[in-house]
N, C-alpha and C. Protein backbone atom coordinates (compact mmCIF):
# COMPACT_ATOMS: atom_id res chain seq x y z
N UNK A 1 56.54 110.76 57.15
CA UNK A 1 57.51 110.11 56.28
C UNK A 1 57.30 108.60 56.37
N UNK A 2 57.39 107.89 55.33
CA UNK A 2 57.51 106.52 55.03
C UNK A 2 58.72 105.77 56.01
N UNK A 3 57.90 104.66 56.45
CA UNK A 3 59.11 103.86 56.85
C UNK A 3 59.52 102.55 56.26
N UNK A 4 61.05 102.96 56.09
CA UNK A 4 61.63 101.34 55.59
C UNK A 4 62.53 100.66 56.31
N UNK A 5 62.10 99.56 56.33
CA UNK A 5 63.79 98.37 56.82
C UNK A 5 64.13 97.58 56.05
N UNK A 6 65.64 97.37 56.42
CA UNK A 6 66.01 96.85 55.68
C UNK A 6 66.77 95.62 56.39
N UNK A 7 66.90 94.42 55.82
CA UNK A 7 67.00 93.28 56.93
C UNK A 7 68.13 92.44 55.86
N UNK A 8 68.86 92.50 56.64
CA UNK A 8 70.05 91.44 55.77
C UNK A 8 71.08 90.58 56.71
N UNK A 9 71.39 89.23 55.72
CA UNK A 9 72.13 88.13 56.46
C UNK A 9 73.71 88.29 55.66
N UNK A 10 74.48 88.49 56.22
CA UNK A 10 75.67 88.50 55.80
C UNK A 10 76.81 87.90 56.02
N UNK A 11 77.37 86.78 55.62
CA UNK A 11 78.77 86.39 55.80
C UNK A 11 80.12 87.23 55.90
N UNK A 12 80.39 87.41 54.58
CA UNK A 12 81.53 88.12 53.95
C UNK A 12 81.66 89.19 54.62
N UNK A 13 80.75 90.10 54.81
CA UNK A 13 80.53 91.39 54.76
C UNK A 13 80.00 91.96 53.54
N UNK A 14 79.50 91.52 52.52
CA UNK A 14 79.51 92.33 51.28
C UNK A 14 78.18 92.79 51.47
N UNK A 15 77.02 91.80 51.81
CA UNK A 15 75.83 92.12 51.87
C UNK A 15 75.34 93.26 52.93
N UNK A 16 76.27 92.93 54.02
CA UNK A 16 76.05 94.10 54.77
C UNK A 16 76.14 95.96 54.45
N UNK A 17 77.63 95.59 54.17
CA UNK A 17 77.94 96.62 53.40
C UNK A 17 76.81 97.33 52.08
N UNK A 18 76.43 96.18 51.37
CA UNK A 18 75.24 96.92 50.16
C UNK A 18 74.14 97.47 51.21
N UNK A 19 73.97 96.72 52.79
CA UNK A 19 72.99 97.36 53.14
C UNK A 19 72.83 98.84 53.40
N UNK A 20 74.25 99.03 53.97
CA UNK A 20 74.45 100.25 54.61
C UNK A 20 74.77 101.39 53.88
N UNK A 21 75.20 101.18 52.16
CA UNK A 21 74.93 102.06 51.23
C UNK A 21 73.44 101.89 50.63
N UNK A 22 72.93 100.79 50.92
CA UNK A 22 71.30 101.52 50.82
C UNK A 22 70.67 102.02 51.66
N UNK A 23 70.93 101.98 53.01
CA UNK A 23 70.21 102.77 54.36
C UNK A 23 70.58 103.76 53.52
N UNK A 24 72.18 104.42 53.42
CA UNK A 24 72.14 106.09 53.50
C UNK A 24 71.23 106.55 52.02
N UNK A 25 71.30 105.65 50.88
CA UNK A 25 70.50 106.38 49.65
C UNK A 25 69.21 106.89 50.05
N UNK A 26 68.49 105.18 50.60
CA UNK A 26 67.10 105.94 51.29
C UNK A 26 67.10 106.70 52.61
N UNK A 27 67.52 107.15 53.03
CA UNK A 27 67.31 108.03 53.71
C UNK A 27 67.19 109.21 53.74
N UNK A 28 67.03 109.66 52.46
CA UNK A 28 66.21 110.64 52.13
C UNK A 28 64.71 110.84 51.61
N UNK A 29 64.73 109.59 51.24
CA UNK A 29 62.62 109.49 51.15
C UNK A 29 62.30 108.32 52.54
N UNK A 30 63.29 108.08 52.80
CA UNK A 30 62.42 107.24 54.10
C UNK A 30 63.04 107.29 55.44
N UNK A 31 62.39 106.84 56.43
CA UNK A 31 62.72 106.88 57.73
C UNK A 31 63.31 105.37 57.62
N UNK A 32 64.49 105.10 57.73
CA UNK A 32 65.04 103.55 57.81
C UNK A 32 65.58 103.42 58.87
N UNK A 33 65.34 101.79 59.00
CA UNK A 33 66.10 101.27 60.14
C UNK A 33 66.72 99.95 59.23
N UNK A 34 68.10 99.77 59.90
CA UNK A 34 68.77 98.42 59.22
C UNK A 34 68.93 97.46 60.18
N UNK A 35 68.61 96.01 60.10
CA UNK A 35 69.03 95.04 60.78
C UNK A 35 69.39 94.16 60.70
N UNK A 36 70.52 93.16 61.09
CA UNK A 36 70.81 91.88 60.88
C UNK A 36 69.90 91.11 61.42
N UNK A 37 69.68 90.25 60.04
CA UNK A 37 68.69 89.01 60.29
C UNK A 37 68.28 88.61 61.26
N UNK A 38 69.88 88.16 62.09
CA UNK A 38 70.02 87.36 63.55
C UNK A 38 69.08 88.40 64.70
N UNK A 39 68.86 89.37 64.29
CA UNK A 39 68.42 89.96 65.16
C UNK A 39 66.62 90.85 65.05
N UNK A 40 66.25 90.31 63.77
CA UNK A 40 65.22 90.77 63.64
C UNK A 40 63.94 89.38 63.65
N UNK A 41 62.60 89.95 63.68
CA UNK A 41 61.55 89.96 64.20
C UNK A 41 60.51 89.70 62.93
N UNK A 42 60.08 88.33 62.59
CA UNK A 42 58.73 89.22 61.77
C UNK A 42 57.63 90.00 61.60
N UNK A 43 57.08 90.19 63.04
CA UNK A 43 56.30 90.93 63.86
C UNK A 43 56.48 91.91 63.26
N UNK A 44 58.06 92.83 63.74
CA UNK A 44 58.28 94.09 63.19
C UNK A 44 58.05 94.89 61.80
N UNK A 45 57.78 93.81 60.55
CA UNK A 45 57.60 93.89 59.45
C UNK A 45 56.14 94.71 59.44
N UNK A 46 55.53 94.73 60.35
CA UNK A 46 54.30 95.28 60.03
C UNK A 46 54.41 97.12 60.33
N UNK A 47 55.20 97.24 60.94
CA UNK A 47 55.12 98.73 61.71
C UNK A 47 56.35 99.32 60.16
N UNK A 48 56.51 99.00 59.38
CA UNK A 48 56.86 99.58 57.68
C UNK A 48 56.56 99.47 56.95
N UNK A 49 56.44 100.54 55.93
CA UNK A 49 55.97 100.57 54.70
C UNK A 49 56.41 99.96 53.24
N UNK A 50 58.13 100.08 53.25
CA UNK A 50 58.84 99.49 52.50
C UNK A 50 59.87 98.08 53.32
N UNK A 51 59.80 96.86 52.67
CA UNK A 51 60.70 95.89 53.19
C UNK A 51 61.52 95.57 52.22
N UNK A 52 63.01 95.71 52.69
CA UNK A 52 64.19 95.24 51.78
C UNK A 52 64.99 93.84 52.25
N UNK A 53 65.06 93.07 51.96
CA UNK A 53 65.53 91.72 52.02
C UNK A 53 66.87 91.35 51.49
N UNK A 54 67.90 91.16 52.12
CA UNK A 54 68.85 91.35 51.23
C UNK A 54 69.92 89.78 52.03
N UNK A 55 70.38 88.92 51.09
CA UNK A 55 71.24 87.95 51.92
C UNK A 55 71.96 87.81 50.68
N UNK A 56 73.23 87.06 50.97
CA UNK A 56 74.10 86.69 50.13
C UNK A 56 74.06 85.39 49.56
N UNK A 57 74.55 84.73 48.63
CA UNK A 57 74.49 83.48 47.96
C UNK A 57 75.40 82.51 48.12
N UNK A 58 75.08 81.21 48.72
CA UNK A 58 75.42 80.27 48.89
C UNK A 58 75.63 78.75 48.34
N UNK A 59 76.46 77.84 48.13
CA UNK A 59 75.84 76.76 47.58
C UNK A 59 75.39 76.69 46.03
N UNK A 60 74.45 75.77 46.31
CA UNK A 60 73.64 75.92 45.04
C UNK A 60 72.67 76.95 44.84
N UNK A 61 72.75 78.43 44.86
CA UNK A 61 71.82 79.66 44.94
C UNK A 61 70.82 79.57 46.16
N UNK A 62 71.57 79.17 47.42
CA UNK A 62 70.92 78.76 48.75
C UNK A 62 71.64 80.74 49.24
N UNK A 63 70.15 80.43 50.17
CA UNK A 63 70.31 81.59 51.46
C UNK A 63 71.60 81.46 52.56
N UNK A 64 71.75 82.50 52.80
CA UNK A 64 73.04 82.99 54.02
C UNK A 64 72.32 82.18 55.24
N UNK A 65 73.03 81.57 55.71
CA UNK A 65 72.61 80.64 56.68
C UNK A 65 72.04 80.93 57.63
N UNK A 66 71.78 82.26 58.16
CA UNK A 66 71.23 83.16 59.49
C UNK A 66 70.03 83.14 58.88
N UNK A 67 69.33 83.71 57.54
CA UNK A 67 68.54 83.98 57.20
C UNK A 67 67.39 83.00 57.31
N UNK A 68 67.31 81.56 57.70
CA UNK A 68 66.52 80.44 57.46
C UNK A 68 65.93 80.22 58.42
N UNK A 69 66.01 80.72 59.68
CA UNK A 69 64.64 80.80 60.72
C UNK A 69 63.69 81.89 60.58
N UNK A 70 64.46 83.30 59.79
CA UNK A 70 63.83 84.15 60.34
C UNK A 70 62.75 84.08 58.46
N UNK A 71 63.22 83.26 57.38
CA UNK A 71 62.47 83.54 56.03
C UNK A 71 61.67 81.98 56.98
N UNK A 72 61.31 81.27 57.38
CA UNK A 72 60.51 80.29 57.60
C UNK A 72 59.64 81.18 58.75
N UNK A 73 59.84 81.82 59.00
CA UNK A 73 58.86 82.55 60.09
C UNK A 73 58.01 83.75 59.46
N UNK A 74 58.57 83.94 58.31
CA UNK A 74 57.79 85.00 56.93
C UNK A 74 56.16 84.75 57.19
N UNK A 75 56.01 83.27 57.20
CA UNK A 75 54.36 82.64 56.66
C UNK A 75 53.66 83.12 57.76
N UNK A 76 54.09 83.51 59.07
CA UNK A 76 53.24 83.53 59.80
C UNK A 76 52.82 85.22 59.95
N UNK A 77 53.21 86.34 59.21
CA UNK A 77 52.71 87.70 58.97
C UNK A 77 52.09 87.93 57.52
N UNK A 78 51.32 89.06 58.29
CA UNK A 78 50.35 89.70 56.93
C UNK A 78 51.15 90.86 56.30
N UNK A 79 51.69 90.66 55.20
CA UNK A 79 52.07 91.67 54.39
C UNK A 79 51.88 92.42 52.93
N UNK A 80 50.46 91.59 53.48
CA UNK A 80 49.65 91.89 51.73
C UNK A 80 49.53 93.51 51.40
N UNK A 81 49.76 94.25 52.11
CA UNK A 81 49.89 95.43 52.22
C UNK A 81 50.89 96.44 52.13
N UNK A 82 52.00 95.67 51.91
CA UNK A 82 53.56 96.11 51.98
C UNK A 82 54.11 96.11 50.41
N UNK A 83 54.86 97.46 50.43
CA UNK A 83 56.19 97.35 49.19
C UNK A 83 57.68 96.31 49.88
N UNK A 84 58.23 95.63 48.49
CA UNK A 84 59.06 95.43 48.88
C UNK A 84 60.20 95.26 47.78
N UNK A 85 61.15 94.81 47.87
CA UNK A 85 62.30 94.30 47.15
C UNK A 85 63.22 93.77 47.69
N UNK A 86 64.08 92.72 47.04
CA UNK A 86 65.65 91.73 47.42
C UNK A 86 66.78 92.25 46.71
N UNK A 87 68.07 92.15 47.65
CA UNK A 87 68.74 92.57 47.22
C UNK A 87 70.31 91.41 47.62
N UNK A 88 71.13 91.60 47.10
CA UNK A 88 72.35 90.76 47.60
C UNK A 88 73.64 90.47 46.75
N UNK A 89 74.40 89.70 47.17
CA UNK A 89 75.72 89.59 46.23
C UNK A 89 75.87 88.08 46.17
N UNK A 90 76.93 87.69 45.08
CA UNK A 90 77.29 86.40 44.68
C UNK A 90 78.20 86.25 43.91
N UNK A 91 78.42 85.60 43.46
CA UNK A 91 79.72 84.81 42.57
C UNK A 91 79.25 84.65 41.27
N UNK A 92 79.26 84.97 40.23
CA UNK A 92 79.11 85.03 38.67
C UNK A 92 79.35 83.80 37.97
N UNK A 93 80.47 83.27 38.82
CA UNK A 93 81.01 82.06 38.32
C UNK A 93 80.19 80.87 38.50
N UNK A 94 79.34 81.18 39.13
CA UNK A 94 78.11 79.89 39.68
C UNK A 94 76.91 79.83 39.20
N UNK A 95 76.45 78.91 38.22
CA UNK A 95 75.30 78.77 37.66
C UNK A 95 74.39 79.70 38.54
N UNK A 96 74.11 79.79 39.38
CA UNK A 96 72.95 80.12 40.48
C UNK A 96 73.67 81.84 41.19
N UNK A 97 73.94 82.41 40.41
CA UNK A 97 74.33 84.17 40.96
C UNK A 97 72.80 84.79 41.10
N UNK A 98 73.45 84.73 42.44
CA UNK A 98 72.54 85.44 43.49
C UNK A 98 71.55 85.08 43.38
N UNK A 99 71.26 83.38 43.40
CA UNK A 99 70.20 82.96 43.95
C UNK A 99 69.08 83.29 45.14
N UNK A 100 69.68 83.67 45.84
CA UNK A 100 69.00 84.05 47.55
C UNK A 100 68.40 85.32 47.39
N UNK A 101 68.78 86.02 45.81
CA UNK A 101 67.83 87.41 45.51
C UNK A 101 66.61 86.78 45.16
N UNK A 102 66.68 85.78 44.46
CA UNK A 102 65.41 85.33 43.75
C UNK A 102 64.36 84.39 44.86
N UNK A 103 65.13 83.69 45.79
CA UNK A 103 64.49 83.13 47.11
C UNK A 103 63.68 84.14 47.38
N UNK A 104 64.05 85.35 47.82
CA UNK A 104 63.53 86.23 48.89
C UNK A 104 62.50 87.28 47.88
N UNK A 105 62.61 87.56 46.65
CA UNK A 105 61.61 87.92 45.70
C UNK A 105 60.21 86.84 45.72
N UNK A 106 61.11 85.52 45.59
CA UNK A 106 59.66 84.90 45.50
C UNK A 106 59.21 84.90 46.68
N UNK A 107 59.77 84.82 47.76
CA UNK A 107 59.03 84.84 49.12
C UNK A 107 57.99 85.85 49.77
N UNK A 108 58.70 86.94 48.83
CA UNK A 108 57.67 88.40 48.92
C UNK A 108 56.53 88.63 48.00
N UNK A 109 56.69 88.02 46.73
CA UNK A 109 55.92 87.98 45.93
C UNK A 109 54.30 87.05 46.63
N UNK A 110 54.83 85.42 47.18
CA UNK A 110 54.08 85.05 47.36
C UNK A 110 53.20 85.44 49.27
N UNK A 111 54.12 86.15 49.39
CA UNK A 111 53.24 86.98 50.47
C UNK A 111 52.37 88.16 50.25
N UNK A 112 52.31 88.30 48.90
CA UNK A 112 51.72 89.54 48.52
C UNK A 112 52.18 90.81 48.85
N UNK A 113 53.49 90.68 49.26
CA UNK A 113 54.12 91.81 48.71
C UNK A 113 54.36 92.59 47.19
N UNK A 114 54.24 94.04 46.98
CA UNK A 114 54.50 94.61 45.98
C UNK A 114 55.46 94.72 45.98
N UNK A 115 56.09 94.08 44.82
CA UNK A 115 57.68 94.03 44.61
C UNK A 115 57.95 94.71 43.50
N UNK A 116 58.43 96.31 44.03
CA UNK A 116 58.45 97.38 43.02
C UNK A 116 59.72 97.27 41.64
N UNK A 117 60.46 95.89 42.48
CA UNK A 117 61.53 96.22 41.34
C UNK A 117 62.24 95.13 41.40
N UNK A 118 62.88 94.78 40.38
CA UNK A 118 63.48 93.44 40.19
C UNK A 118 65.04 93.61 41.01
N UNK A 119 65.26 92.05 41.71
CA UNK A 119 66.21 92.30 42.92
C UNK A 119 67.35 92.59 42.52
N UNK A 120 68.38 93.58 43.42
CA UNK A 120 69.69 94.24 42.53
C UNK A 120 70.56 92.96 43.07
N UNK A 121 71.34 92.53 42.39
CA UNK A 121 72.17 91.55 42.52
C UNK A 121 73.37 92.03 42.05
N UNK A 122 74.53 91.96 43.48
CA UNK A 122 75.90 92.48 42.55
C UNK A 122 77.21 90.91 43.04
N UNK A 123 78.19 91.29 41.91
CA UNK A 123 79.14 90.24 41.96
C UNK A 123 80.31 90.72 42.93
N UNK A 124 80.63 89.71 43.94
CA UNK A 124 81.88 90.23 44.82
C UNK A 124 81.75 91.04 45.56
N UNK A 125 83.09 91.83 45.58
CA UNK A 125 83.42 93.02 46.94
C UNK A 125 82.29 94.05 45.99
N UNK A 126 82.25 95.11 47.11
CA UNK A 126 81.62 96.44 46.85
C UNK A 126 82.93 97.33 46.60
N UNK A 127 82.61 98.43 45.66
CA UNK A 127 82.94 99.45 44.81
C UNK A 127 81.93 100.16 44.88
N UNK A 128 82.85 101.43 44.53
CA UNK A 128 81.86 102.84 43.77
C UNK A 128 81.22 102.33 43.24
N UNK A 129 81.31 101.48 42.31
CA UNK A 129 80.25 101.24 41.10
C UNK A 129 79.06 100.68 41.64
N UNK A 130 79.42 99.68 42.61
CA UNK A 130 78.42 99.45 43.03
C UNK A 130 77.45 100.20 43.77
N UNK A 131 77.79 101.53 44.71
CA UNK A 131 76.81 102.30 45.12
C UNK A 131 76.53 103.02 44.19
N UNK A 132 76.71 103.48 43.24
CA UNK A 132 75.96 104.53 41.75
C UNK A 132 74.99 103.63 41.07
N UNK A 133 75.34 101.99 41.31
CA UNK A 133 74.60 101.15 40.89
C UNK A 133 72.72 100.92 41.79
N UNK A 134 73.17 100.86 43.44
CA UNK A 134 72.60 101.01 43.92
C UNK A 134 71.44 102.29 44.09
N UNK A 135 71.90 103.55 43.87
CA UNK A 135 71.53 104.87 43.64
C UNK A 135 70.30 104.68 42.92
N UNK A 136 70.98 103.79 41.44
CA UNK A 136 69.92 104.22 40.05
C UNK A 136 68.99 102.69 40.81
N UNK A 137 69.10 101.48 41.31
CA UNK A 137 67.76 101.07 41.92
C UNK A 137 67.04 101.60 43.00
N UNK A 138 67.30 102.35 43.52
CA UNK A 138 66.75 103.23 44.65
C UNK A 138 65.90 103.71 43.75
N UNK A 139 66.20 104.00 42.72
CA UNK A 139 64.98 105.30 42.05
C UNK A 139 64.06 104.62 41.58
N UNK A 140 63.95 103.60 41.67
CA UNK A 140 62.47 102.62 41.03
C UNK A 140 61.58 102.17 42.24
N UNK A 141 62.56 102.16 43.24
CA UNK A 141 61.56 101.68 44.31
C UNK A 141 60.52 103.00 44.84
């Protein structure tokens, strides 16, 4: 079986939360592990097949503040070989919604990651809607 992680920086809780309704979706085509940022490794990126990136939006469409040692430490692994995708939440009301999806897309992109799918970006708290939402991007990756 495929392995995925999934690595997210979270304030609110919201991002976390999207993580942990995407651990359980994939976990039926993949072997996942979930981790907070603060606590993960870029090293580890190599021992999976799929990488999910997920932080919340800040500022001017700036990254979750945990997230900025461990995306500056990105350059130093090979992941030209890896699927991936971004994922996260934000505020609608802000020119820049869910900026930190599009940070971490381009960051994968320009690592040569395959980025199977354009990053799911949701507004606010989590809802049902939002995991049925999540469900139907699961199925592209």
């Amino acid at each position: 079986m495929e392995k995925a992680i999934i690595i997210y920086g979270s304030t609110m809780g919201n991002t976390e939360e999207l993580s942990e309704i995407l651990e359980g979706v994939l976990a039926d085509k993949y072997e996942v592990e979930r981790i907070n940022v603060l606590k993960a490794k870029v090293d580890m990126l190599k021992e999976f097949d799929l990488i999910l990136l997920g932080s919340s939006t800040w500022g001017s469409g700036e990254l979750q503040e945990d997230f900025y040692d461990f995306y500056d430490e990105l350059d130093k692994v090979d992941l030209s070989a890896k699927k991936g995708a971004a994922f996260g939440t934000g505020d609608e009301s802000f020119p820049e919604f869910c900026g930190a999806v599009d940070i971490l897309e381009d960051k994968l992109d320009k690592l040569g990651v395959t980025v199977l799918v354009e990053g799911f970006k949701w507004d606010g708290d989590i809802s049902s809607e939002a995991e049925k939402q999540i469900e139907n991007w699961v199925e592209d990756l």
